[in-house]
N, C-alpha and C. Protein backbone atom coordinates (compact mmCIF):
# COMPACT_ATOMS: atom_id res chain seq x y z
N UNK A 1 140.80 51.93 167.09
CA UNK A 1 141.58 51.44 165.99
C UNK A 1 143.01 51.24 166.47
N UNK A 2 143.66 50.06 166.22
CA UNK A 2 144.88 50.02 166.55
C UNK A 2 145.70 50.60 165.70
N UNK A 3 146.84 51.47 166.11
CA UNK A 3 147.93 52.15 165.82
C UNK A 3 149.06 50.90 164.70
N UNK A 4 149.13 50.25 165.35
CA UNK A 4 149.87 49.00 165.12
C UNK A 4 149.57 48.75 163.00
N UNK A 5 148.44 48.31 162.62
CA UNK A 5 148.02 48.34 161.44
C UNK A 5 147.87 49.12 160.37
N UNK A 6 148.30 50.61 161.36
CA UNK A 6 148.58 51.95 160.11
C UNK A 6 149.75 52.37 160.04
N UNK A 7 150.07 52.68 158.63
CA UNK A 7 151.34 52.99 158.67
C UNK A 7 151.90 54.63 159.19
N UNK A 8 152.88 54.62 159.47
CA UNK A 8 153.34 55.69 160.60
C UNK A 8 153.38 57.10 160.10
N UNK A 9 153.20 57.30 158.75
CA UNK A 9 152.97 58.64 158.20
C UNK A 9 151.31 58.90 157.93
N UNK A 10 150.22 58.39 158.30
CA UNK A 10 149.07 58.80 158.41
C UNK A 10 148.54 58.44 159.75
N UNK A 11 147.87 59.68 160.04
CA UNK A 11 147.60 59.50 161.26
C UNK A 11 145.77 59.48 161.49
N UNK A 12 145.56 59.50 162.42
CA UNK A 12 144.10 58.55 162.96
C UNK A 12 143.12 59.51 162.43
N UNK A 13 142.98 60.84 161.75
CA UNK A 13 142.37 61.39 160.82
C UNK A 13 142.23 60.87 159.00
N UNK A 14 143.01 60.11 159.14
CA UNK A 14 143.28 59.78 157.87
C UNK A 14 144.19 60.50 156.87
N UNK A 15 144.62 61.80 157.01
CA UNK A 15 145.49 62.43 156.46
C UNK A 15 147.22 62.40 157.04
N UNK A 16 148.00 62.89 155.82
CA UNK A 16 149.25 62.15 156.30
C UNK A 16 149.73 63.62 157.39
N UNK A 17 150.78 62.76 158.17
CA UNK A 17 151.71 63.78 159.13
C UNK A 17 152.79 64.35 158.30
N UNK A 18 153.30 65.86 158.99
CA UNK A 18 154.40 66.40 158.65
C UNK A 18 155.29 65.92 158.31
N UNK A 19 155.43 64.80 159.06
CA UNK A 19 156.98 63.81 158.86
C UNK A 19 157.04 62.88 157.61
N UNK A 20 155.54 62.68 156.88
CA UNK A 20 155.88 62.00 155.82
C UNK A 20 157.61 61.87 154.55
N UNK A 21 157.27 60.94 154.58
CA UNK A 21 158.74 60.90 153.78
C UNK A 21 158.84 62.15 152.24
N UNK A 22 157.92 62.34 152.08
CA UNK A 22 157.90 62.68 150.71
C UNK A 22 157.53 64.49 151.21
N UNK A 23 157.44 65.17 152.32
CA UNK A 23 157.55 66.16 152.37
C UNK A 23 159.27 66.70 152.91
N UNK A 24 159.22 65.60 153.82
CA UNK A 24 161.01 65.54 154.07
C UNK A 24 161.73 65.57 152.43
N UNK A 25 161.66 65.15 151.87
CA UNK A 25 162.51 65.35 150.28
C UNK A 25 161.99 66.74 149.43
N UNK A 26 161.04 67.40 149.90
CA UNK A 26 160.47 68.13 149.04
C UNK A 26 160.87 69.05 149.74
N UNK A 27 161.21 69.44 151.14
CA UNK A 27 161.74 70.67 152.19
C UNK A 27 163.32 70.76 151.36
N UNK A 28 163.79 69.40 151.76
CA UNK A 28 165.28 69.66 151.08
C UNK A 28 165.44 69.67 149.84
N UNK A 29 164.57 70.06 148.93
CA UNK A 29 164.67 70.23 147.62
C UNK A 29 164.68 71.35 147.57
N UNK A 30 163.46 72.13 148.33
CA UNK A 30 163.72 73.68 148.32
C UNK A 30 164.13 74.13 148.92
N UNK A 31 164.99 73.60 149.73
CA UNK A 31 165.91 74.18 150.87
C UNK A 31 167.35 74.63 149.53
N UNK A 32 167.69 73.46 149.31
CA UNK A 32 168.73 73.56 148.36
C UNK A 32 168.39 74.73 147.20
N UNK A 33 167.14 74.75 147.00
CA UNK A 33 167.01 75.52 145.51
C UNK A 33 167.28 76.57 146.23
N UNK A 34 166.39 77.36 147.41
CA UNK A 34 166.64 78.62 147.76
C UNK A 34 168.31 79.21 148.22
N UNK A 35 168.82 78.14 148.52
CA UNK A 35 170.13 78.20 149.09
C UNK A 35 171.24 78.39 147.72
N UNK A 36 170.97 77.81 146.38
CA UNK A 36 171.31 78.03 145.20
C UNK A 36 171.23 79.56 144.49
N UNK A 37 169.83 79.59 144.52
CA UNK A 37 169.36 81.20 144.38
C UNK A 37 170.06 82.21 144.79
N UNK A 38 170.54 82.25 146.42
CA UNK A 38 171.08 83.00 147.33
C UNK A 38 172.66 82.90 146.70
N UNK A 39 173.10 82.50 146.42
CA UNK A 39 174.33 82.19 146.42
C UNK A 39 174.63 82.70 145.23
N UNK A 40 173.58 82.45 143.88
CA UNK A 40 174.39 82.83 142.72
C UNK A 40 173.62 84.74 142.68
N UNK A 41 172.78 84.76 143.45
CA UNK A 41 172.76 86.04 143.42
C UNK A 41 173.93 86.72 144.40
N UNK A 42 174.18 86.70 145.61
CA UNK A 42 175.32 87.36 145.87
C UNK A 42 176.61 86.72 145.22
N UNK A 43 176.62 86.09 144.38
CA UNK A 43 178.45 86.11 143.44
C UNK A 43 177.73 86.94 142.46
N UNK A 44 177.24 87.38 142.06
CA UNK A 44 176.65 88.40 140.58
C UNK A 44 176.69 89.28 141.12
N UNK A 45 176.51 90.09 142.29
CA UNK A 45 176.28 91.30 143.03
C UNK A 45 177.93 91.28 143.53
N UNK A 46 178.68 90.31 144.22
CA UNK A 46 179.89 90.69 144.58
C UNK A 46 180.83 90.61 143.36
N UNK A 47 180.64 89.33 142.50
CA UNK A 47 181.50 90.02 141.76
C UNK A 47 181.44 90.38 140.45
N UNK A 48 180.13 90.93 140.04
CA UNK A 48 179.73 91.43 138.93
C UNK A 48 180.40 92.94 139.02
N UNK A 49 180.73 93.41 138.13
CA UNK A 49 181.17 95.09 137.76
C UNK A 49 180.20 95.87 137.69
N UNK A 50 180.20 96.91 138.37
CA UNK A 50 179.16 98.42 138.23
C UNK A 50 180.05 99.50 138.28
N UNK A 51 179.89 99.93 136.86
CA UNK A 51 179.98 101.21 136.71
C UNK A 51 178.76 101.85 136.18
N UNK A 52 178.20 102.63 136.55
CA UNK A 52 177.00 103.49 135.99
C UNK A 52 177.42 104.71 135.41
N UNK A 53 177.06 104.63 134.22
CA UNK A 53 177.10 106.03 133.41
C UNK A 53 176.05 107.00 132.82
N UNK A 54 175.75 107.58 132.41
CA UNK A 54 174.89 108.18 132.07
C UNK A 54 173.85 107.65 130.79
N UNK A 55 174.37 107.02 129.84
CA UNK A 55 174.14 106.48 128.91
C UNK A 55 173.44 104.81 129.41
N UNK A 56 174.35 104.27 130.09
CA UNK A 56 173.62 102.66 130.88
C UNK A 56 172.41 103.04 132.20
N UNK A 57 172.59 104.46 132.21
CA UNK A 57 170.76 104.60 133.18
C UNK A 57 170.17 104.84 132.24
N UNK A 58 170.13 105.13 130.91
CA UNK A 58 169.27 105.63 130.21
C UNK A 58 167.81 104.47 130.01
N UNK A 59 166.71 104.52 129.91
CA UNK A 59 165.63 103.78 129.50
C UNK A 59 166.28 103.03 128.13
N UNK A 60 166.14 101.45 127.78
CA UNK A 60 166.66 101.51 126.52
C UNK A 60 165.33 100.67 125.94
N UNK A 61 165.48 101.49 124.42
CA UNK A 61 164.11 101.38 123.88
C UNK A 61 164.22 101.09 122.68
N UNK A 62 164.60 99.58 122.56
CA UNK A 62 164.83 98.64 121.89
C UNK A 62 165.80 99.60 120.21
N UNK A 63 167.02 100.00 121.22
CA UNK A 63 168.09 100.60 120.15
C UNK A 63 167.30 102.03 119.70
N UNK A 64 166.73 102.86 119.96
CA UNK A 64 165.88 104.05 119.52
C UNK A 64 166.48 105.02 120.68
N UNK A 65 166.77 105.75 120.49
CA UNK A 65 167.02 107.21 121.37
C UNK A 65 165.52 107.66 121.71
N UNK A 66 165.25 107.66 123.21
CA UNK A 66 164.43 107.66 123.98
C UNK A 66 163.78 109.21 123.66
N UNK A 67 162.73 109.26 123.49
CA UNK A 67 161.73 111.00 123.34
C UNK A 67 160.98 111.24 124.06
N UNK A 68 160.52 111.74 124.84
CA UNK A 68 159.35 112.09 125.30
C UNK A 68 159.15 111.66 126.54
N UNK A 69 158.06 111.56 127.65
CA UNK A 69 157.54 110.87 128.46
C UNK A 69 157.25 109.74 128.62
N UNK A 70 157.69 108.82 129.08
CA UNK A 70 156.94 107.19 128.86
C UNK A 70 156.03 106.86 129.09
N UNK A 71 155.51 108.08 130.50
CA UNK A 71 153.90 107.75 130.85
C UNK A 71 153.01 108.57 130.17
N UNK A 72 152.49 107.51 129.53
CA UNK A 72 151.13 107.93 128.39
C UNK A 72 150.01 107.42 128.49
N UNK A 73 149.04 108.05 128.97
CA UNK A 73 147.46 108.22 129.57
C UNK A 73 146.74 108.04 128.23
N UNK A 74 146.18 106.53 128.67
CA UNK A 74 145.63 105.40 128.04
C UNK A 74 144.49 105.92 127.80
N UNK A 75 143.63 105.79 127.12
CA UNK A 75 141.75 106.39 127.00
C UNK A 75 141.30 105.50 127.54
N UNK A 76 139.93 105.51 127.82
CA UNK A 76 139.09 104.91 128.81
C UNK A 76 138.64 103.67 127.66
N UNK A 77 138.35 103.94 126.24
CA UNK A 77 138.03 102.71 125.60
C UNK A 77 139.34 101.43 125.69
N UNK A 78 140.87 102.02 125.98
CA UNK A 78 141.57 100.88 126.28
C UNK A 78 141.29 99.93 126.61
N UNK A 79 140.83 100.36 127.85
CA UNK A 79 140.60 99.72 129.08
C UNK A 79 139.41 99.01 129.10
N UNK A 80 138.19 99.69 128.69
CA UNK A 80 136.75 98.93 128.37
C UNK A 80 136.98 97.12 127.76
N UNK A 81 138.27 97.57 126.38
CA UNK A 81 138.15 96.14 125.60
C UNK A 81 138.88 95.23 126.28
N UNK A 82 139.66 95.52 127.25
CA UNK A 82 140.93 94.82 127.94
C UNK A 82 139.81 94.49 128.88
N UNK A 83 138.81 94.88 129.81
CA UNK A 83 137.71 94.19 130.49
C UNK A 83 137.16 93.27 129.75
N UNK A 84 136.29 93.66 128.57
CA UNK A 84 135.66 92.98 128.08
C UNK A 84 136.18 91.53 127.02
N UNK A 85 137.51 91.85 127.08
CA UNK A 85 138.79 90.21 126.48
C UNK A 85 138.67 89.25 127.68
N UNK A 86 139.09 90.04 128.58
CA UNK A 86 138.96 89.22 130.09
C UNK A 86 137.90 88.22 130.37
N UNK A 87 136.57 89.30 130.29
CA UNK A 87 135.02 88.80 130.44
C UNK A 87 134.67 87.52 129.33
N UNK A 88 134.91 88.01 127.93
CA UNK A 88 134.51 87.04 127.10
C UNK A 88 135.49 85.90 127.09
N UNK A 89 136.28 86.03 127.37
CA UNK A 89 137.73 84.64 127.27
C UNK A 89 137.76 84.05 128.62
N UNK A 90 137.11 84.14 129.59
CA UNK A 90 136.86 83.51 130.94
C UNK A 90 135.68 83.05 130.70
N UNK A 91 134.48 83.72 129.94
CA UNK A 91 133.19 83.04 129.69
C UNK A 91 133.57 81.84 128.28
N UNK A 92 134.36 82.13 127.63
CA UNK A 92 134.47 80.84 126.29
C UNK A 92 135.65 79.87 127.19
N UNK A 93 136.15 79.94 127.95
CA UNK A 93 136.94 79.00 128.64
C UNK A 93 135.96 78.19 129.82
N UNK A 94 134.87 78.59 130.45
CA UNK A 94 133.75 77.96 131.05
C UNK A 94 133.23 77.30 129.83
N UNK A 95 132.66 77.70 128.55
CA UNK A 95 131.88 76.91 127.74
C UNK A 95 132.57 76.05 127.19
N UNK A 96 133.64 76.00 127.03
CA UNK A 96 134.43 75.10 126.27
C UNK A 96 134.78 73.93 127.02
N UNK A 97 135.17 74.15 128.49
CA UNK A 97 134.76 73.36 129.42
C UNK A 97 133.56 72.15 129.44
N UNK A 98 132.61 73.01 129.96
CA UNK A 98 131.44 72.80 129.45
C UNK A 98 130.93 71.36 128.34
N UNK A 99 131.96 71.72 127.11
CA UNK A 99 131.26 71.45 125.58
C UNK A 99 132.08 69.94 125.89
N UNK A 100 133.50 70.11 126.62
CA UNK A 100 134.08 69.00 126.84
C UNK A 100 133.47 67.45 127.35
N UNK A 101 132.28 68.23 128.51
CA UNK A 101 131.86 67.17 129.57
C UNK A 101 130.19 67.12 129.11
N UNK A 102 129.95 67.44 128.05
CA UNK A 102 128.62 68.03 128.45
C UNK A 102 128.09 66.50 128.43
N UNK A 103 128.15 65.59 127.77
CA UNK A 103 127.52 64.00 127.85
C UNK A 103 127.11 63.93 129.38
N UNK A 104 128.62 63.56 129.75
CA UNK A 104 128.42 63.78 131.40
C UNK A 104 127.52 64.18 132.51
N UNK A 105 127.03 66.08 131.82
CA UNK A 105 126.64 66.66 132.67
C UNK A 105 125.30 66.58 132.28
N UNK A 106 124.68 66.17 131.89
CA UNK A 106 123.53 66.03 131.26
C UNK A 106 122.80 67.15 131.32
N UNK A 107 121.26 66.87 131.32
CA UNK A 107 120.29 67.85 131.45
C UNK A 107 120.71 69.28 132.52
N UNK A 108 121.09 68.72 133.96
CA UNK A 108 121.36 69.54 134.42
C UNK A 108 122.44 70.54 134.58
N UNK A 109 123.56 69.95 133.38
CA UNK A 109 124.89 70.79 133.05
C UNK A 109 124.17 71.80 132.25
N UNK A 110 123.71 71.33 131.17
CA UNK A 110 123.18 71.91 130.33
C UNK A 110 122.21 73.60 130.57
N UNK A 111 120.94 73.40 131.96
CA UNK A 111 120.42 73.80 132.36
C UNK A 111 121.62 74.88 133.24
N UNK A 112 122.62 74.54 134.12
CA UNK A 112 123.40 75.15 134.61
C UNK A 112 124.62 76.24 133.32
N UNK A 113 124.81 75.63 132.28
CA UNK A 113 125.40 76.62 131.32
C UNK A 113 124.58 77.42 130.59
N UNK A 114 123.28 77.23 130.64
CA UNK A 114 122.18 78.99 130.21
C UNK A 114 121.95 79.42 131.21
N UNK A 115 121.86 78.93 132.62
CA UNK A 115 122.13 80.30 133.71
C UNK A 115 122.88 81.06 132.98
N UNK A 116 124.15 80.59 133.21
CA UNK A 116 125.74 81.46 133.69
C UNK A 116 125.54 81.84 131.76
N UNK A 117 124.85 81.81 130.72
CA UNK A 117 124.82 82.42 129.56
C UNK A 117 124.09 83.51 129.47
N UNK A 118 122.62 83.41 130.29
CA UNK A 118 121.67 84.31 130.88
C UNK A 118 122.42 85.19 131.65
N UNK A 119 123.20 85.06 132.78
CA UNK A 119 123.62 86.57 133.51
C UNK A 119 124.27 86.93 132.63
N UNK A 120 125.80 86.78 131.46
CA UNK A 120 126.37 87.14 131.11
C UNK A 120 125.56 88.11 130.19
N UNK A 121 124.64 87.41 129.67
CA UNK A 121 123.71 88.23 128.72
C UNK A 121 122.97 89.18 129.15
N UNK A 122 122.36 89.35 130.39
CA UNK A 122 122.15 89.98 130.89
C UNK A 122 122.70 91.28 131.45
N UNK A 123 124.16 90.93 132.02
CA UNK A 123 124.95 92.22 132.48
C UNK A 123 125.41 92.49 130.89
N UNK A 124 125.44 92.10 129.99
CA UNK A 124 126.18 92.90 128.57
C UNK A 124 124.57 93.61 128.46
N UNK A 125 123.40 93.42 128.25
CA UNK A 125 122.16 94.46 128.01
C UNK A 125 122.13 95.32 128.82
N UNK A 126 122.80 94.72 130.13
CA UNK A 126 122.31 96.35 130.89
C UNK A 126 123.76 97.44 130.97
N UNK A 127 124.95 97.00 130.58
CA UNK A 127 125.89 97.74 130.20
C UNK A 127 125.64 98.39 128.65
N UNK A 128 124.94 97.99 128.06
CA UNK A 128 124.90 98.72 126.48
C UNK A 128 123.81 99.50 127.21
N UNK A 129 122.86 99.69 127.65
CA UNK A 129 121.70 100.24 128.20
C UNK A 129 122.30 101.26 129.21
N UNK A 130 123.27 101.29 129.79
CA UNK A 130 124.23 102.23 130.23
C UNK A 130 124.98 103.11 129.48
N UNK A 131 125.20 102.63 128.46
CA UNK A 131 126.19 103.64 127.37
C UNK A 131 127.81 103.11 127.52
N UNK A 132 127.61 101.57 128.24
CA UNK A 132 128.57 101.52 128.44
C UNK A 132 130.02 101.15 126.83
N UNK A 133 128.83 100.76 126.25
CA UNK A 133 129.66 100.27 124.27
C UNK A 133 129.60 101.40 123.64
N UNK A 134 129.10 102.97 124.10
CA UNK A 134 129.58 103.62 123.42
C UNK A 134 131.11 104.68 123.45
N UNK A 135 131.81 104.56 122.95
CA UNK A 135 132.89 104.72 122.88
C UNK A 135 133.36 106.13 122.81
N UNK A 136 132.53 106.86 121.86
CA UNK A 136 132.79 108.37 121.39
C UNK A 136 132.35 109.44 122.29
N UNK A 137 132.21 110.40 121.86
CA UNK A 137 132.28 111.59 122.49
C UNK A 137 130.40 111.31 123.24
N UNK A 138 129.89 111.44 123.98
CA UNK A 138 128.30 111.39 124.31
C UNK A 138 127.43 112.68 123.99
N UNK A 139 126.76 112.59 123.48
CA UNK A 139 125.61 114.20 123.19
C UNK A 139 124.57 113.89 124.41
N UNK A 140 124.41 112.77 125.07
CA UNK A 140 123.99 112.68 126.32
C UNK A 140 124.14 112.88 127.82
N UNK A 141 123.43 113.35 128.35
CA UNK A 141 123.65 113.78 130.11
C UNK A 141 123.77 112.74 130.82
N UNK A 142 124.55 112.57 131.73
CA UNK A 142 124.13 111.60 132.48
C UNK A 142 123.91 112.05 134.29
């Protein structure tokens, strides 16, 4: 293939070179931003005022005089529903997906979204079958 007929920012792979024009503008874009950053953080650090007192280390808790410990040991059901928001709102963001294209995807989209409905359904039976939805105290051994 002659060199001559391609233009000089793609090269004989077909993908463009480093030197393209449009990464050259995008280096000095963030060249400048980081160089901005730097700068207004050391004038805030040099010539911002610190005095620390006892009262400005304090935790401030939204105007409330601070009580107690802040670290407070969460129960294990916290955490269960904060998995299981995760699980179900990553699985309705696939189906909704899904519901978008489904013309598209035809038979075999279709066929491919009761898999992935089947495992989900599946690992929630064998987590209730674990004890994993029960929440309270257990009268069971495990």
């Amino acid at each position: 293939m002659n060199n001559t007929t391609m233009p000089a920012a793609v090269s004989d792979l077909g993908g463009f070179a480093p030197w393209h024009p449009g990464f050259r503008e995008m280096g000095v874009y963030c060249l400048i931003i980081l160089t901005l950053i730097l700068l207004l953080l050391f004038l805030t650090r040099w010539l911002g005022e610190r005095k620390p007192t006892r009262v400005k280390l304090e935790p401030y808790e939204c105007g409330m005089i601070p009580a107690g410990d802040a670290r407070f040991a969460y129960p294990a059901p916290f955490y269960l529903v904060a998995i299981f928001f995760l699980v179900f709102d990553v699985e309705g963001a696939f189906i909704f997906s899904w519901s978008i294209a489904f013309e598209r995807l035809g038979w075999q989209g279709w066929l491919q979204i009761c898999f992935f409905i089947g495992i989900l359904l599946a690992s929630l039976l064998y987590l209730w079958k674990k004890g994993g939805l029960e929440w309270g105290r257990s009268t069971r051994t495990r």
